[in-house]
PDB file of N, CA and C in Angstrom:
ATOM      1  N   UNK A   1      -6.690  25.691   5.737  1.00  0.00           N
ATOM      2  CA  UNK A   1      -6.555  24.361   6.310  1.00  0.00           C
ATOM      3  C   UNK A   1      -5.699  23.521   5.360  1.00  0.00           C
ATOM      4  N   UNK A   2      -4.184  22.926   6.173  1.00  0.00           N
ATOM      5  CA  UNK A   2      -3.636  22.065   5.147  1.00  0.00           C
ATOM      6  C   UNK A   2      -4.263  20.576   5.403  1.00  0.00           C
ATOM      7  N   UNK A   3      -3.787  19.616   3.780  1.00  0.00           N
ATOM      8  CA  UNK A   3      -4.309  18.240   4.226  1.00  0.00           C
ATOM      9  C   UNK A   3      -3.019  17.525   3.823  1.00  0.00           C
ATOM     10  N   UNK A   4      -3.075  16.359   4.321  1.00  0.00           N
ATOM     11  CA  UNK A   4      -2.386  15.252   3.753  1.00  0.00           C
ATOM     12  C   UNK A   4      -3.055  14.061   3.374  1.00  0.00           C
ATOM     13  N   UNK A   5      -1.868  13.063   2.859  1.00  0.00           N
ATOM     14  CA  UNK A   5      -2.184  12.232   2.271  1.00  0.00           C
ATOM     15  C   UNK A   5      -1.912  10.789   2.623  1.00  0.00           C
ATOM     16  N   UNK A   6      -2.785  10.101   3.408  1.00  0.00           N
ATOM     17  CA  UNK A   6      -2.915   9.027   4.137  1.00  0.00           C
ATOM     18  C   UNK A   6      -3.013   7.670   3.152  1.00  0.00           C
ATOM     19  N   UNK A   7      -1.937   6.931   3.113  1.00  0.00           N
ATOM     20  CA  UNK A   7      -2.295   5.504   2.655  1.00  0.00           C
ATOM     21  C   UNK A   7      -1.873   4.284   3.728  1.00  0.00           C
ATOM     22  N   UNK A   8      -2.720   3.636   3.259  1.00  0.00           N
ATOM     23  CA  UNK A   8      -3.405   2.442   4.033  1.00  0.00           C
ATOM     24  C   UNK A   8      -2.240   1.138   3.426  1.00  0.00           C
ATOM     25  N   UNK A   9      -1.513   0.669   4.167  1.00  0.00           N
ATOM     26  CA  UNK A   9      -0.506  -0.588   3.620  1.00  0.00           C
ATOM     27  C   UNK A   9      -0.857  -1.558   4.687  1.00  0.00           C
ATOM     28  N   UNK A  10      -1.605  -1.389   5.730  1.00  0.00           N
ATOM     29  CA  UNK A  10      -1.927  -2.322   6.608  1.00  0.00           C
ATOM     30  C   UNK A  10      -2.722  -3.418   6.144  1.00  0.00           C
ATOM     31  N   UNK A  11      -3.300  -4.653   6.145  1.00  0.00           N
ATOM     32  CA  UNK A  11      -4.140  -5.367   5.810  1.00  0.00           C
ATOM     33  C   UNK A  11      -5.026  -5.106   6.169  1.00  0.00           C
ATOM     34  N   UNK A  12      -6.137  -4.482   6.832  1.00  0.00           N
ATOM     35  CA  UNK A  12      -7.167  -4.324   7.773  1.00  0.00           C
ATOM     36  C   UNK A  12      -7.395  -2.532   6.728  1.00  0.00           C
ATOM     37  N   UNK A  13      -8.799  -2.750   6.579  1.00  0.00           N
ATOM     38  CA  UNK A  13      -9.299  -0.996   6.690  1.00  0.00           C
ATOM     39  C   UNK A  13      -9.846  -0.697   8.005  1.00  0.00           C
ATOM     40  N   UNK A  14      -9.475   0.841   7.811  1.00  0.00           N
ATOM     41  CA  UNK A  14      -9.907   1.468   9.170  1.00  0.00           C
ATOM     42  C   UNK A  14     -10.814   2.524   8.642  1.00  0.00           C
ATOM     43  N   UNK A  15     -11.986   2.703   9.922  1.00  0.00           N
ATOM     44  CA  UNK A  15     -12.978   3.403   9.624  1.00  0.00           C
ATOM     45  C   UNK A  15     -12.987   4.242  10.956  1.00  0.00           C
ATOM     46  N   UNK A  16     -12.490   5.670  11.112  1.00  0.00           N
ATOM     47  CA  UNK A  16     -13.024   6.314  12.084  1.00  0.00           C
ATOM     48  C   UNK A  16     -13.481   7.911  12.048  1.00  0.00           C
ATOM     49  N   UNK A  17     -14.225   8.115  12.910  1.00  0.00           N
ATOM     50  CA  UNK A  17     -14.732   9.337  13.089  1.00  0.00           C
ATOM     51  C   UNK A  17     -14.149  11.058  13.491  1.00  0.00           C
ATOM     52  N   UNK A  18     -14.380  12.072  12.955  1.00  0.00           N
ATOM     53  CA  UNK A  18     -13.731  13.207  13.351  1.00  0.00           C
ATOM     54  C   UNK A  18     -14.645  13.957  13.216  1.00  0.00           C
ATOM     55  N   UNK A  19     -15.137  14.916  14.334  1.00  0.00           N
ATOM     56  CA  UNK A  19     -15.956  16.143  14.199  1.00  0.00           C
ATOM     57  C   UNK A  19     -16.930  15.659  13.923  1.00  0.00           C
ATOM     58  N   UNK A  20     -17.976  14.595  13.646  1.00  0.00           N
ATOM     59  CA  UNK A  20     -18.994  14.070  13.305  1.00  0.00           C
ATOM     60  C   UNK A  20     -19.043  13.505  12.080  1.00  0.00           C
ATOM     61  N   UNK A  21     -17.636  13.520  11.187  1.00  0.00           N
ATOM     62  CA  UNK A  21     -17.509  13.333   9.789  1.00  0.00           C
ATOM     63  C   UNK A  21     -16.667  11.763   9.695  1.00  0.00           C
ATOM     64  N   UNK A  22     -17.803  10.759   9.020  1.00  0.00           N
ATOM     65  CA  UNK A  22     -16.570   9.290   8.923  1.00  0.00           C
ATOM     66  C   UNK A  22     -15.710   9.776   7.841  1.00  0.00           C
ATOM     67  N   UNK A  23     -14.475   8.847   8.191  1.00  0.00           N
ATOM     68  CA  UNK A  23     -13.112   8.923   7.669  1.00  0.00           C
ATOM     69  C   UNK A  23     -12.939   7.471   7.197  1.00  0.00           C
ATOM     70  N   UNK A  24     -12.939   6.796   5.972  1.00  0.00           N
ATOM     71  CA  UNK A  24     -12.417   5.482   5.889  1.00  0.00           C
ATOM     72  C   UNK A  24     -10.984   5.143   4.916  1.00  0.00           C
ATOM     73  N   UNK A  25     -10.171   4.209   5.311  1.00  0.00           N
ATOM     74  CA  UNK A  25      -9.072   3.991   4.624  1.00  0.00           C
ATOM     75  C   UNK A  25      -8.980   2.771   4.367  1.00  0.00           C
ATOM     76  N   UNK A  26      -9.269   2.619   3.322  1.00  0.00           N
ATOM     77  CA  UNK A  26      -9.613   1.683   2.901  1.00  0.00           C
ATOM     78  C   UNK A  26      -7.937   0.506   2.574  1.00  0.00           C
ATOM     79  N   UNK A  27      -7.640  -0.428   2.003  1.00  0.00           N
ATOM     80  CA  UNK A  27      -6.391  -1.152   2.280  1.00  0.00           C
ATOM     81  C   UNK A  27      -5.854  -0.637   0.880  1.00  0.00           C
ATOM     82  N   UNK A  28      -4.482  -0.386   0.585  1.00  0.00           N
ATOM     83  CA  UNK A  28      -3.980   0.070  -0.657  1.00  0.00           C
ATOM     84  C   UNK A  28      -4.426   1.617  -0.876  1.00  0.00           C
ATOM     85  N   UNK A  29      -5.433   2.427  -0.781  1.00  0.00           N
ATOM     86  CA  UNK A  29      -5.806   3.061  -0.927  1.00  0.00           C
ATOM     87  C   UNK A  29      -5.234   4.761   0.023  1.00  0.00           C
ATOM     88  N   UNK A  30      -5.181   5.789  -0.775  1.00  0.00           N
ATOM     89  CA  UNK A  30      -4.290   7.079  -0.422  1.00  0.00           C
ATOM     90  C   UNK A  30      -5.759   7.942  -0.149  1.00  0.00           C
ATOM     91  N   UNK A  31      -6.042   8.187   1.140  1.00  0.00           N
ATOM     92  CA  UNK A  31      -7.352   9.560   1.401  1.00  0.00           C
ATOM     93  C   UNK A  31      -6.467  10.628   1.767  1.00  0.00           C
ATOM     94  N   UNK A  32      -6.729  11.663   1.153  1.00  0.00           N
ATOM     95  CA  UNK A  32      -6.588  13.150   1.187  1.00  0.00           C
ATOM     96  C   UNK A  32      -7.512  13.687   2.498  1.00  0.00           C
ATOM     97  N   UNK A  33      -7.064  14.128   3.425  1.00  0.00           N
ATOM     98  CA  UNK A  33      -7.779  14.136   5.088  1.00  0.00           C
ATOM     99  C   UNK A  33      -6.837  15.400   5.926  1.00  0.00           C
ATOM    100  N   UNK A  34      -7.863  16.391   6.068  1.00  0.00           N
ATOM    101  CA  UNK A  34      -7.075  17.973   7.188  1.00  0.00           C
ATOM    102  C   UNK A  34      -6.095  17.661   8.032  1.00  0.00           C
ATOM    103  N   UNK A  35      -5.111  18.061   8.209  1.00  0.00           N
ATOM    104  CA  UNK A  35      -3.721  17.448   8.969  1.00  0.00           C
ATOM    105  C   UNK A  35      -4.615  17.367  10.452  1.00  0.00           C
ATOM    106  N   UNK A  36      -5.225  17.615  10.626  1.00  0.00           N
ATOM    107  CA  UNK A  36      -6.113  17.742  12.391  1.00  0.00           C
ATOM    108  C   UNK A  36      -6.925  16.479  12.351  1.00  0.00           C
ATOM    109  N   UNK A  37      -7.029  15.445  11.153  1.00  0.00           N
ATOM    110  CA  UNK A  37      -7.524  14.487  11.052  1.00  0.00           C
ATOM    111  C   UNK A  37      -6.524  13.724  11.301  1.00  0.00           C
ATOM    112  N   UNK A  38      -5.268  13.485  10.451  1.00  0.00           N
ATOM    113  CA  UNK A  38      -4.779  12.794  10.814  1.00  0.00           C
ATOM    114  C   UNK A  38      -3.823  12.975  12.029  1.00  0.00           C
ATOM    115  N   UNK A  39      -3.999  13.955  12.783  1.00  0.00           N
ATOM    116  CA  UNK A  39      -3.507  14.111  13.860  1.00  0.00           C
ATOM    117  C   UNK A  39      -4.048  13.407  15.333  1.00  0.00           C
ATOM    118  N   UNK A  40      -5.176  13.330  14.685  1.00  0.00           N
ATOM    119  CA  UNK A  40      -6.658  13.000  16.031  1.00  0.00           C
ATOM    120  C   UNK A  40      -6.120  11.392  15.720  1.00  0.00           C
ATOM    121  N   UNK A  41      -6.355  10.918  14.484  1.00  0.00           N
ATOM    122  CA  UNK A  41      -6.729   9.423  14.319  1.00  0.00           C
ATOM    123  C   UNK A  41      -5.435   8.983  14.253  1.00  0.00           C
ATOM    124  N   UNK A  42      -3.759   9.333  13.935  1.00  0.00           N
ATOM    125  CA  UNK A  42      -2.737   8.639  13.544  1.00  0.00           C
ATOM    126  C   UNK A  42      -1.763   9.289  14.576  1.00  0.00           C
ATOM    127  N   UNK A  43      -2.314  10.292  15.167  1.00  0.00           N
ATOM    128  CA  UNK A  43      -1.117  11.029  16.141  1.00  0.00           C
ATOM    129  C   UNK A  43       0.099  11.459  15.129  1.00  0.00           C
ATOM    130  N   UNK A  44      -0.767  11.866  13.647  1.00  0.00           N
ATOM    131  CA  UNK A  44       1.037  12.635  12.973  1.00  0.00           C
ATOM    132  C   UNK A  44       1.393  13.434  13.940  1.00  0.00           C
ATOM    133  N   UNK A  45       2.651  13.778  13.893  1.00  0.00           N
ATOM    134  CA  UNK A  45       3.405  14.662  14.508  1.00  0.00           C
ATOM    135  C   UNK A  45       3.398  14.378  15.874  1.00  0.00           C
ATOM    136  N   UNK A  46       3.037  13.696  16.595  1.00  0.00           N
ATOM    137  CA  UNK A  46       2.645  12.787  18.058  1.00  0.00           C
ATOM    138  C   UNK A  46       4.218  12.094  18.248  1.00  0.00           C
ATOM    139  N   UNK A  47       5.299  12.090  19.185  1.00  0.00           N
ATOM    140  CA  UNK A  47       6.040  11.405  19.207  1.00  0.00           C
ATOM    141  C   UNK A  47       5.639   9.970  20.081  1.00  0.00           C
ATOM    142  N   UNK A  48       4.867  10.367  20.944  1.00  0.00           N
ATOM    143  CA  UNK A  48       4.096   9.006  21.437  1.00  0.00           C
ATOM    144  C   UNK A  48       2.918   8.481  21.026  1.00  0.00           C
ATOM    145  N   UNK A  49       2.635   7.395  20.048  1.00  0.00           N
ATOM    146  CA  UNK A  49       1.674   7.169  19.724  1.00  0.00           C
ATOM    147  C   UNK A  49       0.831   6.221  20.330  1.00  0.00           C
ATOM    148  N   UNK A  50       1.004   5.996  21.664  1.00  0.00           N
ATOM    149  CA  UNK A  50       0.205   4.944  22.669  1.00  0.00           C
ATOM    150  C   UNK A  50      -1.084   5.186  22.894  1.00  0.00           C
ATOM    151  N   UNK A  51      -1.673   6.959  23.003  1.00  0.00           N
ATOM    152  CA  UNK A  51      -3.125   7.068  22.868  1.00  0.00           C
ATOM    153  C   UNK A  51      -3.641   6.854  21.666  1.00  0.00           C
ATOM    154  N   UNK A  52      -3.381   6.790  20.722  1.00  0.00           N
ATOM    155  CA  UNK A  52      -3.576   6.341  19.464  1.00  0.00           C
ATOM    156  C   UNK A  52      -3.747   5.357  18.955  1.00  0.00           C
ATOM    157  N   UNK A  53      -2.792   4.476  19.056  1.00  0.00           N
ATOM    158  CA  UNK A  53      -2.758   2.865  18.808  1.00  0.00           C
ATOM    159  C   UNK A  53      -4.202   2.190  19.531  1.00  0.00           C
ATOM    160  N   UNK A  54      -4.293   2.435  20.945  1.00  0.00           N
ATOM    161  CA  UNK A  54      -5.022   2.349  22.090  1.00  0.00           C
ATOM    162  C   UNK A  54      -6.641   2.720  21.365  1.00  0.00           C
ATOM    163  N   UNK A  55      -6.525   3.887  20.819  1.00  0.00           N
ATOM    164  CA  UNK A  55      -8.135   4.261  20.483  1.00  0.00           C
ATOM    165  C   UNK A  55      -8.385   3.902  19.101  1.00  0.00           C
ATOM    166  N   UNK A  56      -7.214   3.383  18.084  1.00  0.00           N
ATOM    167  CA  UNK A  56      -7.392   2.442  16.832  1.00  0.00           C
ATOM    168  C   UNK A  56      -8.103   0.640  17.399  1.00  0.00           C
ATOM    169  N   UNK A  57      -7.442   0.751  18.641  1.00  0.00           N
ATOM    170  CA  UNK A  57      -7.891  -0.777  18.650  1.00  0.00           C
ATOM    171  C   UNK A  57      -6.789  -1.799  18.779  1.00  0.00           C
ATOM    172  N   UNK A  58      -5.352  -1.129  18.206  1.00  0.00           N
ATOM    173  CA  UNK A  58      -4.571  -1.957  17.541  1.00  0.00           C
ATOM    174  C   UNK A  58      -3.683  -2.159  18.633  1.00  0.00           C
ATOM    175  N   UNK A  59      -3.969  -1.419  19.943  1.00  0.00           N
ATOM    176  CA  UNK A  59      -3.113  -2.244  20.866  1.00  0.00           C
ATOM    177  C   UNK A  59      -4.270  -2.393  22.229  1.00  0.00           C
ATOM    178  N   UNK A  60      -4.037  -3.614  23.304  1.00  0.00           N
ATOM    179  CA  UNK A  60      -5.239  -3.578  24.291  1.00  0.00           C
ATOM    180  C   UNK A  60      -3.955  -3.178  25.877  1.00  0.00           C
ATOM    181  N   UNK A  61      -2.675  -3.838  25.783  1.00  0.00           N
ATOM    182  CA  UNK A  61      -2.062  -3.496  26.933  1.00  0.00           C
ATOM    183  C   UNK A  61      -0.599  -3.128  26.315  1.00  0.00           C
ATOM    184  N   UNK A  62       0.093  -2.576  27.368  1.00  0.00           N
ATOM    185  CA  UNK A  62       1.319  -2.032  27.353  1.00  0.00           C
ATOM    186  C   UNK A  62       2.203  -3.349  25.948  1.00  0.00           C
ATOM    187  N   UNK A  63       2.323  -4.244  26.715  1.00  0.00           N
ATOM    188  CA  UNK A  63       2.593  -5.639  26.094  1.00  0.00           C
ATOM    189  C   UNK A  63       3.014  -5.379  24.770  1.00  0.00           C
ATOM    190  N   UNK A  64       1.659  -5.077  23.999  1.00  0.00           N
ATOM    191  CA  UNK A  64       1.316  -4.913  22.693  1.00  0.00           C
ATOM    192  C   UNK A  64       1.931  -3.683  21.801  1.00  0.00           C
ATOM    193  N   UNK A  65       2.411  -2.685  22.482  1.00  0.00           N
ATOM    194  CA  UNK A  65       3.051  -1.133  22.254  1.00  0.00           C
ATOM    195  C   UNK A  65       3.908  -1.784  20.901  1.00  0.00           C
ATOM    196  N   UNK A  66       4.703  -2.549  21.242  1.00  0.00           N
ATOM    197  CA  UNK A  66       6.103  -3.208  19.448  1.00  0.00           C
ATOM    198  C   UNK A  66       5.453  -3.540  18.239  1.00  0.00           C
ATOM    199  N   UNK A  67       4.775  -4.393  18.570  1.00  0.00           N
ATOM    200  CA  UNK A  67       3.803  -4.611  17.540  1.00  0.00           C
ATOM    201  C   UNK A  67       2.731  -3.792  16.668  1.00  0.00           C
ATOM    202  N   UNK A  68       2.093  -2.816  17.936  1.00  0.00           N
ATOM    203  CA  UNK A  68       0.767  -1.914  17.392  1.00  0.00           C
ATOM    204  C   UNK A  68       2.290  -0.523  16.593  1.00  0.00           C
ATOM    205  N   UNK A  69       3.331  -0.487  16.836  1.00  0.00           N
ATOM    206  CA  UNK A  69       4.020   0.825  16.212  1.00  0.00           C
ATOM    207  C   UNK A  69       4.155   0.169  14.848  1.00  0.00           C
ATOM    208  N   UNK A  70       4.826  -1.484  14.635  1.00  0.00           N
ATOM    209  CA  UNK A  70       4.933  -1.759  13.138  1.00  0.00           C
ATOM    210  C   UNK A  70       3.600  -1.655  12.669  1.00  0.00           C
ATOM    211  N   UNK A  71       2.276  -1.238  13.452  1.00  0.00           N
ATOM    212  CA  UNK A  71       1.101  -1.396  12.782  1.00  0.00           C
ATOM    213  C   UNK A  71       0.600  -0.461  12.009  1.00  0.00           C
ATOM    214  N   UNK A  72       0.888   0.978  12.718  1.00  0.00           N
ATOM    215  CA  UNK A  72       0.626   2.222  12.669  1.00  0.00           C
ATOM    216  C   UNK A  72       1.805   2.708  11.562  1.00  0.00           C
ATOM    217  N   UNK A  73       2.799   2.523  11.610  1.00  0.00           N
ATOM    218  CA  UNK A  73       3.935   2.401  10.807  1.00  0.00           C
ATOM    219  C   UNK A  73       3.627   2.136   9.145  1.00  0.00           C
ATOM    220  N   UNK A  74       2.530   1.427   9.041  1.00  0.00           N
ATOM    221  CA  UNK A  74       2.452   0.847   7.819  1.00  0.00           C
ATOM    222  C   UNK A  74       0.945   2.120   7.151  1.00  0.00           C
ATOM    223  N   UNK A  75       0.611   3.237   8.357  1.00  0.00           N
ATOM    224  CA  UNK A  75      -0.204   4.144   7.565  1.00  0.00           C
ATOM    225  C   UNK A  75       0.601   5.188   6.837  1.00  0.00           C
ATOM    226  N   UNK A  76       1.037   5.251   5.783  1.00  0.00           N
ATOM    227  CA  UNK A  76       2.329   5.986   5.514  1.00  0.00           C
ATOM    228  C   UNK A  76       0.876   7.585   5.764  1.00  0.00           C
ATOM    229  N   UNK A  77       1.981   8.540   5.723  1.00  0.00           N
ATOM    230  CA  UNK A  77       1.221   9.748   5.988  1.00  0.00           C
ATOM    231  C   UNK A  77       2.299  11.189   4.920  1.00  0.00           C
ATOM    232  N   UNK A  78       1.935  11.419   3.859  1.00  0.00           N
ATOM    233  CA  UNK A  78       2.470  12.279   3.223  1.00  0.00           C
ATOM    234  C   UNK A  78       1.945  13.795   2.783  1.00  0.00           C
ATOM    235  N   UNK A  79       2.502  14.620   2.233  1.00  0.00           N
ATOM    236  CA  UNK A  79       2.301  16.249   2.157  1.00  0.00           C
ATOM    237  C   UNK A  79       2.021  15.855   0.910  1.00  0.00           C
ATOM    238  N   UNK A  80       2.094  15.097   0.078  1.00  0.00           N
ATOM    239  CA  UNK A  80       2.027  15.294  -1.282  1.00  0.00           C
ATOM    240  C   UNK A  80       1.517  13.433  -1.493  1.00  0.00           C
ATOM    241  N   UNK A  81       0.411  13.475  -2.717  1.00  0.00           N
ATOM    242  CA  UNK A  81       0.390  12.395  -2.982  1.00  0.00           C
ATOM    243  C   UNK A  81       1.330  11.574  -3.823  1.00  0.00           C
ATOM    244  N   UNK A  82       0.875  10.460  -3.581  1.00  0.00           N
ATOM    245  CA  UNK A  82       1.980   9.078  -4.046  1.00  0.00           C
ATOM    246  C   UNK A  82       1.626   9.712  -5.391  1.00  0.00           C
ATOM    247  N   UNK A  83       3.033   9.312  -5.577  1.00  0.00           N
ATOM    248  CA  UNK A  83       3.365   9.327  -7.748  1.00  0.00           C
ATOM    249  C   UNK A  83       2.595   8.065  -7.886  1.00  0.00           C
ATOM    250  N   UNK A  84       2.185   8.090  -9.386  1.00  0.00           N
ATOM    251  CA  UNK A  84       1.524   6.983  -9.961  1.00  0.00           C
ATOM    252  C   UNK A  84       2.165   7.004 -11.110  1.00  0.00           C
ATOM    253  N   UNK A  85       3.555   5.469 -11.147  1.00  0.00           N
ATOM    254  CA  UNK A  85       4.375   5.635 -11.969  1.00  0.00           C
ATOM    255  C   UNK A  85       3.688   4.554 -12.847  1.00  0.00           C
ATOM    256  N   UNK A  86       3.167   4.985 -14.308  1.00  0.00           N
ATOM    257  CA  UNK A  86       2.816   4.095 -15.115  1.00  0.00           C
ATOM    258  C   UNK A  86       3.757   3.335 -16.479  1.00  0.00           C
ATOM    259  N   UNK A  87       4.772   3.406 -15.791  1.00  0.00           N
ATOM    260  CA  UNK A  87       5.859   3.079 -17.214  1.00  0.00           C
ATOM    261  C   UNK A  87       5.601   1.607 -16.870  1.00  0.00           C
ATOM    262  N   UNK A  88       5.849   0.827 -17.757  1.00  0.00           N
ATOM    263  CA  UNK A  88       6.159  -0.630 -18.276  1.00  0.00           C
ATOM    264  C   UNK A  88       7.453  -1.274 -17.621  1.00  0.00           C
ATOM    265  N   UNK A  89       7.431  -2.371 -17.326  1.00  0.00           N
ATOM    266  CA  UNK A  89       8.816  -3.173 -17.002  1.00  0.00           C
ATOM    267  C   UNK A  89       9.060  -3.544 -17.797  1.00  0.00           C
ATOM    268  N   UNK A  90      10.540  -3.357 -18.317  1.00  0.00           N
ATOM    269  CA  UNK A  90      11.114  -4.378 -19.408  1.00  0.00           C
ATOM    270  C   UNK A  90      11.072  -5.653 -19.594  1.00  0.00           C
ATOM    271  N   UNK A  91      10.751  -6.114 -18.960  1.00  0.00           N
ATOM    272  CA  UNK A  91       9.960  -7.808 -19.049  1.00  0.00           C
ATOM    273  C   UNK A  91       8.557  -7.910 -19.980  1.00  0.00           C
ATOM    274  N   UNK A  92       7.957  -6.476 -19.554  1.00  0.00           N
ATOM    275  CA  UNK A  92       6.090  -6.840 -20.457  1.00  0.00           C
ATOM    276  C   UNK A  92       6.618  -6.174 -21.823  1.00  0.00           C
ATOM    277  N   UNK A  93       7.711  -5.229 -21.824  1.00  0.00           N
ATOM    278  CA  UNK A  93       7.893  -4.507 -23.579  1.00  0.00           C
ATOM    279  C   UNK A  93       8.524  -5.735 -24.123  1.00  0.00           C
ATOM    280  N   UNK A  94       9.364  -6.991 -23.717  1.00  0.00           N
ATOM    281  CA  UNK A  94       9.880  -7.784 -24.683  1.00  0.00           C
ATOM    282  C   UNK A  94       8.788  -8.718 -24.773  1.00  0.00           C
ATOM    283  N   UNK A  95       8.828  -8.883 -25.980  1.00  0.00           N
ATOM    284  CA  UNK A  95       7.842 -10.332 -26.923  1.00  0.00           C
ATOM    285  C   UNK A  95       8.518 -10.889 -27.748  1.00  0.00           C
ATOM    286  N   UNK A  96       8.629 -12.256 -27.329  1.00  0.00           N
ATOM    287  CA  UNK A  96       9.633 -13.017 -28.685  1.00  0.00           C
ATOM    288  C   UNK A  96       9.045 -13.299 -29.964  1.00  0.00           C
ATOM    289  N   UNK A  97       9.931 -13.570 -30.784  1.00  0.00           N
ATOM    290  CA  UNK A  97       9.474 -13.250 -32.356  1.00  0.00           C
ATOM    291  C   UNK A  97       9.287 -14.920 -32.248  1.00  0.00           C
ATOM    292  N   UNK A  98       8.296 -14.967 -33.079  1.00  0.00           N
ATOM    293  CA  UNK A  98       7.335 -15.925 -33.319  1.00  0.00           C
ATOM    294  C   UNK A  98       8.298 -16.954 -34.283  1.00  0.00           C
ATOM    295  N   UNK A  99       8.082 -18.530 -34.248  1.00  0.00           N
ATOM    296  CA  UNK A  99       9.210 -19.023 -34.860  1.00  0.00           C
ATOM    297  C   UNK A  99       9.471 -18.823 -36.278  1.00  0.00           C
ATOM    298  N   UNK A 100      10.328 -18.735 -37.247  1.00  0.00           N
ATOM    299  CA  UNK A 100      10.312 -19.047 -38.357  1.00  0.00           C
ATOM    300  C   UNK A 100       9.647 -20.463 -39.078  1.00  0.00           C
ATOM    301  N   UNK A 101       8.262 -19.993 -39.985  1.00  0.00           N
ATOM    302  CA  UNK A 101       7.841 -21.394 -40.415  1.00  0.00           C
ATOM    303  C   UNK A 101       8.948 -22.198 -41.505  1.00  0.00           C
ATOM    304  N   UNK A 102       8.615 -23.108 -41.279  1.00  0.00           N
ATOM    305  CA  UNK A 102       9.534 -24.603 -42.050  1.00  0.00           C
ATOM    306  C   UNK A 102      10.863 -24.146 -41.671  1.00  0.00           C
ATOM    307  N   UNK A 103      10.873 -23.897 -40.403  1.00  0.00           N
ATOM    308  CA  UNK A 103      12.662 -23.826 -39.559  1.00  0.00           C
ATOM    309  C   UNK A 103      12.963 -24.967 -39.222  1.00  0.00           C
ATOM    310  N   UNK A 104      12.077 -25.784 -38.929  1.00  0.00           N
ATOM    311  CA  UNK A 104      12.880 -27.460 -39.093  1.00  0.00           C
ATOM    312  C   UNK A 104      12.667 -27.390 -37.147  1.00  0.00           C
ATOM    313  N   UNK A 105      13.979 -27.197 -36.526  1.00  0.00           N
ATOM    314  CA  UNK A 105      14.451 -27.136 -35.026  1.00  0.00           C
ATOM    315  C   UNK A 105      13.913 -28.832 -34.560  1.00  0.00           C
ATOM    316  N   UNK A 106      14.326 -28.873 -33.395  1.00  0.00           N
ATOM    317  CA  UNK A 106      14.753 -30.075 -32.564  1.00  0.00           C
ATOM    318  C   UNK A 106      13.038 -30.995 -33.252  1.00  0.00           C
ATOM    319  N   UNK A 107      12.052 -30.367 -32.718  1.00  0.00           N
ATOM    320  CA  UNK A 107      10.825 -31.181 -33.372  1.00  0.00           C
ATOM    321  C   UNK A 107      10.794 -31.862 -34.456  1.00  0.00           C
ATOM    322  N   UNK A 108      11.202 -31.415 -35.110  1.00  0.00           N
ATOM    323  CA  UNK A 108      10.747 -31.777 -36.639  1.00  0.00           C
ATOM    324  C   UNK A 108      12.076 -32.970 -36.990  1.00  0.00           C
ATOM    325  N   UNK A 109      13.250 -32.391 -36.673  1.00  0.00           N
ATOM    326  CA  UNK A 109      14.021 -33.668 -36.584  1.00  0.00           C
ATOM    327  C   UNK A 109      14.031 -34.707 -36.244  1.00  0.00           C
ATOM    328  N   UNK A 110      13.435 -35.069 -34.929  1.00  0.00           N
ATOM    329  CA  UNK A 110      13.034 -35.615 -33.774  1.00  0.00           C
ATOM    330  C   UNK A 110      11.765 -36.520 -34.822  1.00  0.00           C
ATOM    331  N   UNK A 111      11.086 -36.014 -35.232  1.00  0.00           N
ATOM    332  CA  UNK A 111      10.367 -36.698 -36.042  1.00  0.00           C
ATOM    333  C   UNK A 111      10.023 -37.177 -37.065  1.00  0.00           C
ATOM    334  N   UNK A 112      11.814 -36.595 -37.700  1.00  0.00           N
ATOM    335  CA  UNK A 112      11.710 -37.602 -39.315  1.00  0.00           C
ATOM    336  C   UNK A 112      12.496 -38.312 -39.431  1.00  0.00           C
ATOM    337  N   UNK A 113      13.010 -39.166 -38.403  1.00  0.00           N
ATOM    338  CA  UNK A 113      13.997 -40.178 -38.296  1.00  0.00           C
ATOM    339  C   UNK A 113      15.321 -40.409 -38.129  1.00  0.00           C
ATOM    340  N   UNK A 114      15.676 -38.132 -38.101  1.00  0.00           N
ATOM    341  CA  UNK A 114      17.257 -37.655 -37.959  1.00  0.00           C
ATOM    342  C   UNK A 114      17.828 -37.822 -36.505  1.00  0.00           C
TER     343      UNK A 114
END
């Protein structure tokens, strides 16, 4: 049995059922779930996802079909999990050097009558 790897970018968690087993996805969060899971609940591999949307909730009439796809759209669905890139931005590695004491600068001028 292969699985993939389901993350949740929607605002809303979703909680549903397969085979008698709950499934929850929580918001931000990547579940590892049997491709027959996410086949039932996300219609992977589904080129029409209208029974789907429909039994998420996320659409009630035809109307709604544009909207409920950017909805479903936002469950990314991958073979491999998300990288977890932990490097630093060059913004948090720079720290400025602390002033030189008795450097004088605009303050101190400013306040001895220069």
């Amino acid at each position: 049995m292969s699985t993939v790897y389901v993350t949740n970018r929607w605002e809303k968690p979703v909680a549903f059922d397969y085979a008698f087993k709950p499934y929850t996805f929580a918001v931000g969060e990547t579940v590892e779930v049997p491709v027959e899971v996410a086949n039932h609940i996300f219609g992977y591999g589904a080129e029409d996802k209208e029974p789907y949307m429909a039994r998420l909730g996320i659409i009630k009439t035809r109307n709604d079909i544009p909207d409920g796809l950017k909805i479903i759209a936002k469950f990314e669905i991958a073979d491999t999990p998300p990288s977890q890139d932990r490097s630093l931005s060059p913004a948090v590695e720079r720290v400025p050097l602390p002033p030189l004491k008795g450097s004088g600068g605009k303050f101190r001028a400013a306040h001895n009558g220069a």
